[in-house]
PDB file of N, CA and C in Angstrom:
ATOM      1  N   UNK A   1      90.706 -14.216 -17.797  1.00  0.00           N
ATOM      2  CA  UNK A   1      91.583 -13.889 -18.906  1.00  0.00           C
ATOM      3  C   UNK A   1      91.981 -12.422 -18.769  1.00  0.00           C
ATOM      4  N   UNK A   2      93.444 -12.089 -18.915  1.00  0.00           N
ATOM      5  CA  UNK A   2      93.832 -10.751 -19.271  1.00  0.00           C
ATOM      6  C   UNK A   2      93.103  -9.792 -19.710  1.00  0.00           C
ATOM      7  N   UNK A   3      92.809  -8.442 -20.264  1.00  0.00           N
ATOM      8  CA  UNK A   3      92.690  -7.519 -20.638  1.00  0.00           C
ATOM      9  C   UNK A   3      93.662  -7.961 -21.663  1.00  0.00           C
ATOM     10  N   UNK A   4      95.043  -7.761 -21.776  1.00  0.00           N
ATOM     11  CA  UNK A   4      96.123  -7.805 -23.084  1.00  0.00           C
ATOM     12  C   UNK A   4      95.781  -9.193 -23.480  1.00  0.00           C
ATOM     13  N   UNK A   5      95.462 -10.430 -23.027  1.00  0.00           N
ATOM     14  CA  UNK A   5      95.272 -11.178 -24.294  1.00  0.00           C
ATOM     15  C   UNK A   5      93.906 -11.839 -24.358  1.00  0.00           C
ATOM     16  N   UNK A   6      93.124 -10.993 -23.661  1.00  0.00           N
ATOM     17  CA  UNK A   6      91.675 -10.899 -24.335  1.00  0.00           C
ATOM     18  C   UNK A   6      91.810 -10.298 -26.140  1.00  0.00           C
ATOM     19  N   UNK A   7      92.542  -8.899 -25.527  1.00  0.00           N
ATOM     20  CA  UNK A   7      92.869  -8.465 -27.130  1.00  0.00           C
ATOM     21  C   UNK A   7      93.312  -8.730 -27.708  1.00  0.00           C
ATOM     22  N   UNK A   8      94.478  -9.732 -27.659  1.00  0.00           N
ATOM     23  CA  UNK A   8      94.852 -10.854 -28.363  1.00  0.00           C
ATOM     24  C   UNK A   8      93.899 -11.551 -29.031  1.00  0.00           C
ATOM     25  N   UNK A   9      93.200 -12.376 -28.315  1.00  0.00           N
ATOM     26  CA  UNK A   9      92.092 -12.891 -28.659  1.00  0.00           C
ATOM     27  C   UNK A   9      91.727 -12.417 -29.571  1.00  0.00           C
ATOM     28  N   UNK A  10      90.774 -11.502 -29.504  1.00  0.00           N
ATOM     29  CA  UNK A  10      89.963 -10.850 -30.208  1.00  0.00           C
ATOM     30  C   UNK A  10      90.637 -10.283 -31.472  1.00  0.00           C
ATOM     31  N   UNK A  11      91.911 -10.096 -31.500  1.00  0.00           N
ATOM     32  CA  UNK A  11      92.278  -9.400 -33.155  1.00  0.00           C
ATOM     33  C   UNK A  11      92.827 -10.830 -33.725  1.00  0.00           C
ATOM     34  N   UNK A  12      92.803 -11.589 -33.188  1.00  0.00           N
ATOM     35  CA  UNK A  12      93.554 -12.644 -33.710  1.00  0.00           C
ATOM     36  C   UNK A  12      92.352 -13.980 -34.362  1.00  0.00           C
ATOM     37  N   UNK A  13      90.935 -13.655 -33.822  1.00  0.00           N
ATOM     38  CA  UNK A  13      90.024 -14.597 -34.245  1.00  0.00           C
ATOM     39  C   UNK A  13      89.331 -13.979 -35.535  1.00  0.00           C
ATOM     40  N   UNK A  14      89.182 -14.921 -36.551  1.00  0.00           N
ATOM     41  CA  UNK A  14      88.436 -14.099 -37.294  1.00  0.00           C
ATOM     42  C   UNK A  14      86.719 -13.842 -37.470  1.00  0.00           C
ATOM     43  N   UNK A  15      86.347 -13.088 -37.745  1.00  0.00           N
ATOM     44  CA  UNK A  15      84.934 -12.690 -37.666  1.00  0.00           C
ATOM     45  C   UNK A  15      84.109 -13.993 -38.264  1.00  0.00           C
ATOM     46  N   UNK A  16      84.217 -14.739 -39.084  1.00  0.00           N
ATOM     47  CA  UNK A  16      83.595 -15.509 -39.672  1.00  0.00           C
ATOM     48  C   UNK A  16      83.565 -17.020 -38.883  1.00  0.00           C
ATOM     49  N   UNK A  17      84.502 -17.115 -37.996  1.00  0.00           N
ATOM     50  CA  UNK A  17      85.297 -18.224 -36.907  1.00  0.00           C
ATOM     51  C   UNK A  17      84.034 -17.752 -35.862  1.00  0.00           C
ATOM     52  N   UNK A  18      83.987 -16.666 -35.411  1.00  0.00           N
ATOM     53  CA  UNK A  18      83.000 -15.988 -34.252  1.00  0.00           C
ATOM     54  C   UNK A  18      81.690 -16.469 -34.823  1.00  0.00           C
ATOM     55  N   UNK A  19      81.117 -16.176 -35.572  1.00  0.00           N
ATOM     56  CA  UNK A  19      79.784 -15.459 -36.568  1.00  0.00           C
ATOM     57  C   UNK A  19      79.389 -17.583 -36.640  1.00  0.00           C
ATOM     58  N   UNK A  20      80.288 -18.300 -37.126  1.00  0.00           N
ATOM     59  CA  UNK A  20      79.894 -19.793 -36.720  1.00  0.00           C
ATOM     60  C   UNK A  20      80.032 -19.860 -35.754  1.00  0.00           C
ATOM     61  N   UNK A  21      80.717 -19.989 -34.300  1.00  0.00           N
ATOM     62  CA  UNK A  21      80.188 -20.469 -33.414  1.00  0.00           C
ATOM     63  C   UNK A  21      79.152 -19.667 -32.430  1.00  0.00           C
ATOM     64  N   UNK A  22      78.596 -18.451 -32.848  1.00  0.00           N
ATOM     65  CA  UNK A  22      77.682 -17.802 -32.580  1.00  0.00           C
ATOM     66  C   UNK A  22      75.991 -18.932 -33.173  1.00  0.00           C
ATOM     67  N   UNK A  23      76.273 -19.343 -34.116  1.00  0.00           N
ATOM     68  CA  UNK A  23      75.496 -20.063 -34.932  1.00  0.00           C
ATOM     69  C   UNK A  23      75.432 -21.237 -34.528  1.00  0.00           C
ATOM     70  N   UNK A  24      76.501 -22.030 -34.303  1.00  0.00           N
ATOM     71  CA  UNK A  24      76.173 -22.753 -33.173  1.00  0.00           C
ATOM     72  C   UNK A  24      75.327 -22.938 -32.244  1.00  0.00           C
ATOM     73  N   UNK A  25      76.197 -22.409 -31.428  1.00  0.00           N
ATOM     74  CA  UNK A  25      75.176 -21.797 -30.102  1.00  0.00           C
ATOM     75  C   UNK A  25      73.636 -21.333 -30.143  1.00  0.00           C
ATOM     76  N   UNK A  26      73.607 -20.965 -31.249  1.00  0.00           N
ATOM     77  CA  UNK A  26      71.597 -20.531 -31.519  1.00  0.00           C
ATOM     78  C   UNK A  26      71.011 -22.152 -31.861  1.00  0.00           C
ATOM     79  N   UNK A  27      71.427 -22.568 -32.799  1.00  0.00           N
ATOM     80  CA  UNK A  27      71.118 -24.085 -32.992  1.00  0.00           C
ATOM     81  C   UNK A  27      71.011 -24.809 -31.836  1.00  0.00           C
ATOM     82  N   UNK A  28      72.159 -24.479 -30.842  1.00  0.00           N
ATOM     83  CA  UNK A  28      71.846 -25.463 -29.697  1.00  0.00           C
ATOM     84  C   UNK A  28      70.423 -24.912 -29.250  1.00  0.00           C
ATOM     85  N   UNK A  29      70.863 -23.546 -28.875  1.00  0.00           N
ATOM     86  CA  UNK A  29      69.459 -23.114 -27.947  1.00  0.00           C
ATOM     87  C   UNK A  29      67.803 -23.610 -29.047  1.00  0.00           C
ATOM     88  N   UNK A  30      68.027 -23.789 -30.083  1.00  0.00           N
ATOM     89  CA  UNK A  30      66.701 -23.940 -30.449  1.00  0.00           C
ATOM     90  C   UNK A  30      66.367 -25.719 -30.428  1.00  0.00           C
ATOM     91  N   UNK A  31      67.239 -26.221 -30.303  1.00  0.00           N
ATOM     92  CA  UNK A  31      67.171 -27.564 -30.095  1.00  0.00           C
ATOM     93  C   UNK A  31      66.679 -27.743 -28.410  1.00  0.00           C
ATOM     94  N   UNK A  32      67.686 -27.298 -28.041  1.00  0.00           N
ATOM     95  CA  UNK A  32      66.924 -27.670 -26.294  1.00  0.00           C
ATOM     96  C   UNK A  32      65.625 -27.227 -26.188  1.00  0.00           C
ATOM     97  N   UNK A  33      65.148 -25.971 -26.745  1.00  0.00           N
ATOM     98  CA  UNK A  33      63.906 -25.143 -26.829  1.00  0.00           C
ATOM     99  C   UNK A  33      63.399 -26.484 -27.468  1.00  0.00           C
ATOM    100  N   UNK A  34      63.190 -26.693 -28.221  1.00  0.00           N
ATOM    101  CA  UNK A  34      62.529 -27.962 -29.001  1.00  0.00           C
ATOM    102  C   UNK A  34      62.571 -29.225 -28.348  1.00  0.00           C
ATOM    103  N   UNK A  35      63.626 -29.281 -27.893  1.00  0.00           N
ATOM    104  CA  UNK A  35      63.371 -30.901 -26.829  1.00  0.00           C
ATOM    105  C   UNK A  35      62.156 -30.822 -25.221  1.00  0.00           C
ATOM    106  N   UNK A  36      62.317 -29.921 -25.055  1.00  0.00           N
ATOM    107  CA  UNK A  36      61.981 -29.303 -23.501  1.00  0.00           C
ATOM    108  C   UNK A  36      60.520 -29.193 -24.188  1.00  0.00           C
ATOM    109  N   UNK A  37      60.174 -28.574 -25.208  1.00  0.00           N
ATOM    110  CA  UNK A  37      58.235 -28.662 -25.942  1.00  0.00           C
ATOM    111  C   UNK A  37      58.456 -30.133 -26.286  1.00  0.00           C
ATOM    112  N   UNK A  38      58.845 -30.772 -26.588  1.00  0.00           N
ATOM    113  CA  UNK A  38      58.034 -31.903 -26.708  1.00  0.00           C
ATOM    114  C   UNK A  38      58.549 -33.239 -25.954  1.00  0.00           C
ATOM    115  N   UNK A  39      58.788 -32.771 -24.682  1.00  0.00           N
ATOM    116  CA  UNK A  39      59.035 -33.539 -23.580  1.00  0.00           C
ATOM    117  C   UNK A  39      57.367 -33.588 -22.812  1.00  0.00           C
ATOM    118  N   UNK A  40      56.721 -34.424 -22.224  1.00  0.00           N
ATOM    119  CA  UNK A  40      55.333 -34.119 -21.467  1.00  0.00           C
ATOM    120  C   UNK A  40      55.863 -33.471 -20.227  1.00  0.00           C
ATOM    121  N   UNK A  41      54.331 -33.019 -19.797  1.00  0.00           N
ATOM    122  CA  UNK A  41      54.815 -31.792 -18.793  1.00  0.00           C
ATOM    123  C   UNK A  41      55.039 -32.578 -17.491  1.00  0.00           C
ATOM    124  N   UNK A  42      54.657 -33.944 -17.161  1.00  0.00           N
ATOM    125  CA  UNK A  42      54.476 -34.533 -16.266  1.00  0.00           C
ATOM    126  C   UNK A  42      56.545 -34.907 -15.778  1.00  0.00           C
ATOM    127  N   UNK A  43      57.420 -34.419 -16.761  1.00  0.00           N
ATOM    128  CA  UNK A  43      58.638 -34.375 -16.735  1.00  0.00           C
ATOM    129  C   UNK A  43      59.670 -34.004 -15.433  1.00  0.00           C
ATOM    130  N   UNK A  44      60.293 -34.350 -14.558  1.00  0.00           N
ATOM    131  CA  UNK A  44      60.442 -34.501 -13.260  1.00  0.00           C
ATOM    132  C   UNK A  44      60.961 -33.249 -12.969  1.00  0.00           C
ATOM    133  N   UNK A  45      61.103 -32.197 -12.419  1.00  0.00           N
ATOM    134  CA  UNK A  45      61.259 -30.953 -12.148  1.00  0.00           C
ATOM    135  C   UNK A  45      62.668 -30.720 -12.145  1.00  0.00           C
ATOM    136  N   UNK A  46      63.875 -31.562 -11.501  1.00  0.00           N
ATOM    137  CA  UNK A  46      65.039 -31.006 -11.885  1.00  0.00           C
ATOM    138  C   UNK A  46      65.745 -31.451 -12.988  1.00  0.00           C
ATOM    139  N   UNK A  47      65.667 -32.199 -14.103  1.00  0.00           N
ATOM    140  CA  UNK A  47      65.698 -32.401 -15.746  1.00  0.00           C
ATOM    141  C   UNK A  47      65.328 -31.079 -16.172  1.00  0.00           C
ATOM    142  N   UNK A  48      64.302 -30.787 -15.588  1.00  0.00           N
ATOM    143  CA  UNK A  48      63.543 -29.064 -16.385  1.00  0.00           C
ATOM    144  C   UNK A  48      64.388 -28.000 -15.923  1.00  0.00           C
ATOM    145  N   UNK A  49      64.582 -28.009 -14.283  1.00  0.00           N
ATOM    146  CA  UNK A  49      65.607 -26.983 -14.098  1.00  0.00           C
ATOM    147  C   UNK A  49      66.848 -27.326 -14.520  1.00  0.00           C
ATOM    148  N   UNK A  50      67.550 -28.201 -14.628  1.00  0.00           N
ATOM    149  CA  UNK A  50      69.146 -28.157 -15.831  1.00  0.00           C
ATOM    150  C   UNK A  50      68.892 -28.118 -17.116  1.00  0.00           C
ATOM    151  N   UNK A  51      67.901 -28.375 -17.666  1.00  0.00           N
ATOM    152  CA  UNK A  51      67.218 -27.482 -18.801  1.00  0.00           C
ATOM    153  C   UNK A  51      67.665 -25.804 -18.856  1.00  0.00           C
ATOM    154  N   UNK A  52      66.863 -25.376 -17.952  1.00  0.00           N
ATOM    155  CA  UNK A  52      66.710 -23.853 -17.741  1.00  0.00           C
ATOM    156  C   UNK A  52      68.003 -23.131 -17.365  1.00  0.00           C
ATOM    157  N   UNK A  53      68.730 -23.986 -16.825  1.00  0.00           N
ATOM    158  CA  UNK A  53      69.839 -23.368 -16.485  1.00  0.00           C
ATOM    159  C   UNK A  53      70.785 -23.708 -17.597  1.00  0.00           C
ATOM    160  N   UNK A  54      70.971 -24.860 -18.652  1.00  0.00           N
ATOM    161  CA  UNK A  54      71.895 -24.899 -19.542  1.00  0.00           C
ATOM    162  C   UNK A  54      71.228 -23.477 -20.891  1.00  0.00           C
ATOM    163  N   UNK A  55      70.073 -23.587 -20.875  1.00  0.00           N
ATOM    164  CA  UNK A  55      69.718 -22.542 -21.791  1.00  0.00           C
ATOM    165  C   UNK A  55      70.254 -20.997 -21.102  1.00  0.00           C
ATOM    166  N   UNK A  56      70.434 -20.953 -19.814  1.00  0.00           N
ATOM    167  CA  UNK A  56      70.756 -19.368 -19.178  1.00  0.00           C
ATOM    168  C   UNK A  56      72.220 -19.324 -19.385  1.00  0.00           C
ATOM    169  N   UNK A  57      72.983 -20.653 -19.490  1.00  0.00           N
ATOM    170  CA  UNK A  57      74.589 -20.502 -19.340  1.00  0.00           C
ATOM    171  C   UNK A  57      74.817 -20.210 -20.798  1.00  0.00           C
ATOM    172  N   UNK A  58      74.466 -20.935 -22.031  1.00  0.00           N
ATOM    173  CA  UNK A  58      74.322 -20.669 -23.529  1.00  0.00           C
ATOM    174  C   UNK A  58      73.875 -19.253 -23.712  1.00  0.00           C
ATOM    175  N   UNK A  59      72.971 -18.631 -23.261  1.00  0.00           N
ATOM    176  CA  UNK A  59      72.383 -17.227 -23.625  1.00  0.00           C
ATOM    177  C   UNK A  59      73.881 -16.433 -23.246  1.00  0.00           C
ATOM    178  N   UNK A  60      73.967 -16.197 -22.104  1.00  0.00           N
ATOM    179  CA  UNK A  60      75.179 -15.815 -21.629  1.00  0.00           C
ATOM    180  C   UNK A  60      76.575 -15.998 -22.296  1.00  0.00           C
ATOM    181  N   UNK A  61      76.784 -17.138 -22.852  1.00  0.00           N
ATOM    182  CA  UNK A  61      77.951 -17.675 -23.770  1.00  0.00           C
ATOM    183  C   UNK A  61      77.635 -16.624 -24.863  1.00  0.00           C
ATOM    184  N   UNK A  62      76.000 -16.542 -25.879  1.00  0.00           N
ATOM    185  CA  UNK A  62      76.038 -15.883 -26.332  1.00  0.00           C
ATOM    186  C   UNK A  62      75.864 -14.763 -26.722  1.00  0.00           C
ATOM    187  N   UNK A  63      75.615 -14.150 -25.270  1.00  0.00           N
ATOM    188  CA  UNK A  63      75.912 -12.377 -25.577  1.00  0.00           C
ATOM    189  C   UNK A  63      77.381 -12.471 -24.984  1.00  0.00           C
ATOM    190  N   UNK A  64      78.180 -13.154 -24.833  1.00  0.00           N
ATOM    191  CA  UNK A  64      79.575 -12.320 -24.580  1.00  0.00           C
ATOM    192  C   UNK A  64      80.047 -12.595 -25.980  1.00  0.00           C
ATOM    193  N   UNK A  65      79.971 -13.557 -26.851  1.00  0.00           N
ATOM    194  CA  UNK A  65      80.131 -13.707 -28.190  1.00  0.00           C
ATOM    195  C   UNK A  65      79.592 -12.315 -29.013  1.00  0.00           C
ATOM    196  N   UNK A  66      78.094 -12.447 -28.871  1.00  0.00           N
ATOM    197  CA  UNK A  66      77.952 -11.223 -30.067  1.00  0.00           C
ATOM    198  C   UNK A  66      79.004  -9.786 -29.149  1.00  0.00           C
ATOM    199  N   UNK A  67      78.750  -9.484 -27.738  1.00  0.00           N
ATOM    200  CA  UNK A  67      79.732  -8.581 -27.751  1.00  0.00           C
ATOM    201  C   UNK A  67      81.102  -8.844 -28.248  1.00  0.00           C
ATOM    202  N   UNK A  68      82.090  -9.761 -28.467  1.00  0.00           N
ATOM    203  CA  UNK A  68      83.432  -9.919 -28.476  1.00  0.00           C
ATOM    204  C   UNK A  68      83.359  -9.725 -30.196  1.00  0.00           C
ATOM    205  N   UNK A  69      82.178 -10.120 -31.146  1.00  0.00           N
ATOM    206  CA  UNK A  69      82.176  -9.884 -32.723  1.00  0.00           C
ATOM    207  C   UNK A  69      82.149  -8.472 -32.291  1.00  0.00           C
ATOM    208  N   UNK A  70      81.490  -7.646 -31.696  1.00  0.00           N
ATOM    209  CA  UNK A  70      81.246  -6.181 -31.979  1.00  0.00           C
ATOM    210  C   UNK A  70      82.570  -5.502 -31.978  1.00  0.00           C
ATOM    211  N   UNK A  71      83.785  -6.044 -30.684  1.00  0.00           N
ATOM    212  CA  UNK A  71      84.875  -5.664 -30.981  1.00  0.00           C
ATOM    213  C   UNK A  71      85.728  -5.936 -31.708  1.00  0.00           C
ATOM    214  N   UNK A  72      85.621  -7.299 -32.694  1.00  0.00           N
ATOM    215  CA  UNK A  72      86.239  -7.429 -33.511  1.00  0.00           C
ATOM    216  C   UNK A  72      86.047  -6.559 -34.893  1.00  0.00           C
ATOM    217  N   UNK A  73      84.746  -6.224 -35.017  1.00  0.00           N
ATOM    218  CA  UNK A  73      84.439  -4.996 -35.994  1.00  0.00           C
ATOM    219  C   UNK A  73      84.970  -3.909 -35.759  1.00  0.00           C
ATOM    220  N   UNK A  74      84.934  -3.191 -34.220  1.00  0.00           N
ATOM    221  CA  UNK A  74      85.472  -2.350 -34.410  1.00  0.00           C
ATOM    222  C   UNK A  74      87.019  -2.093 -34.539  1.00  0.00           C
ATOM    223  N   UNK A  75      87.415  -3.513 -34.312  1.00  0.00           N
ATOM    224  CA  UNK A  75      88.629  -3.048 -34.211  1.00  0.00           C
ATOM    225  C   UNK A  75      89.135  -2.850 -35.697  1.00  0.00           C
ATOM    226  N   UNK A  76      88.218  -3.923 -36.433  1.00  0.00           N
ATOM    227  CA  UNK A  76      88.354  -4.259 -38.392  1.00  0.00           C
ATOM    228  C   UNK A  76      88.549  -2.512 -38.653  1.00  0.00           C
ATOM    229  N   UNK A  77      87.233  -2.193 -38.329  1.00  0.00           N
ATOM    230  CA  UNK A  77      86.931  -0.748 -38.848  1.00  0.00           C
ATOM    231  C   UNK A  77      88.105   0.457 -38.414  1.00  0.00           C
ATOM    232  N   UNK A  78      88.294   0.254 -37.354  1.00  0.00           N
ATOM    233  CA  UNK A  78      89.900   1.235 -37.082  1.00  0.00           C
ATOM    234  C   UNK A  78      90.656   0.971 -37.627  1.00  0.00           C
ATOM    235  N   UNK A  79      91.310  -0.691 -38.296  1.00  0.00           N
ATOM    236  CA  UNK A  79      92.756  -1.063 -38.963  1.00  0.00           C
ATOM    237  C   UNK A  79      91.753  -0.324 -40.330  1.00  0.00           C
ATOM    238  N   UNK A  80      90.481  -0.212 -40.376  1.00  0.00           N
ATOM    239  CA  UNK A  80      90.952   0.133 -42.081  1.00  0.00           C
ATOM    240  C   UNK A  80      90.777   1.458 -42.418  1.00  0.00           C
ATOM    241  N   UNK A  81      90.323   2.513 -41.594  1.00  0.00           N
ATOM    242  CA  UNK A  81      90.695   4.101 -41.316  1.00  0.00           C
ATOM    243  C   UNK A  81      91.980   4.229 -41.169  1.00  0.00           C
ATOM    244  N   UNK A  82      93.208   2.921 -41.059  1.00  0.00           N
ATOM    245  CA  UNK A  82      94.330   3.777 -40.953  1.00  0.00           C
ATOM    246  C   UNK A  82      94.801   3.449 -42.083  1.00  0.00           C
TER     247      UNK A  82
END
């Protein structure tokens, strides 16, 4: 994606649109976290590693999320200094 309509993006989503599917995304991760404990351990090794790796692609989903809310604040906070 662009630089110019990343920032698009980003002034155009609203914080509360972000802030749920941030929330989302934690729900998922605590669900897989929760399926994966009460799966037995005797569980076939690559089920566990696409486990591990859908929880690393979600983490990742959600730190570029909480970063992309941080710029939507700041950008909130500059439109309202002017």
């Amino acid at each position: 994606m662009s630089e110019q309509h990343q920032d698009h993006f980003l002034s155009s989503t609203p914080v509360n649109v972000a802030v749920d599917a941030l929330q989302r995304q934690v729900d998922q991760l605590k669900r897989i976290i929760n399926k994966s404990d009460d799966q037995p351990s005797n569980e076939n090794d690559s089920s566990n590693d696409d486990l591990q790796q859908e929880i690393k692609k979600l983490r990742i989903a959600n730190e570029k999320a909480e970063y992309r809310i941080k710029m939507l604040l700041r950008t909130l906070e500059e439109k309202d200094k002017k």
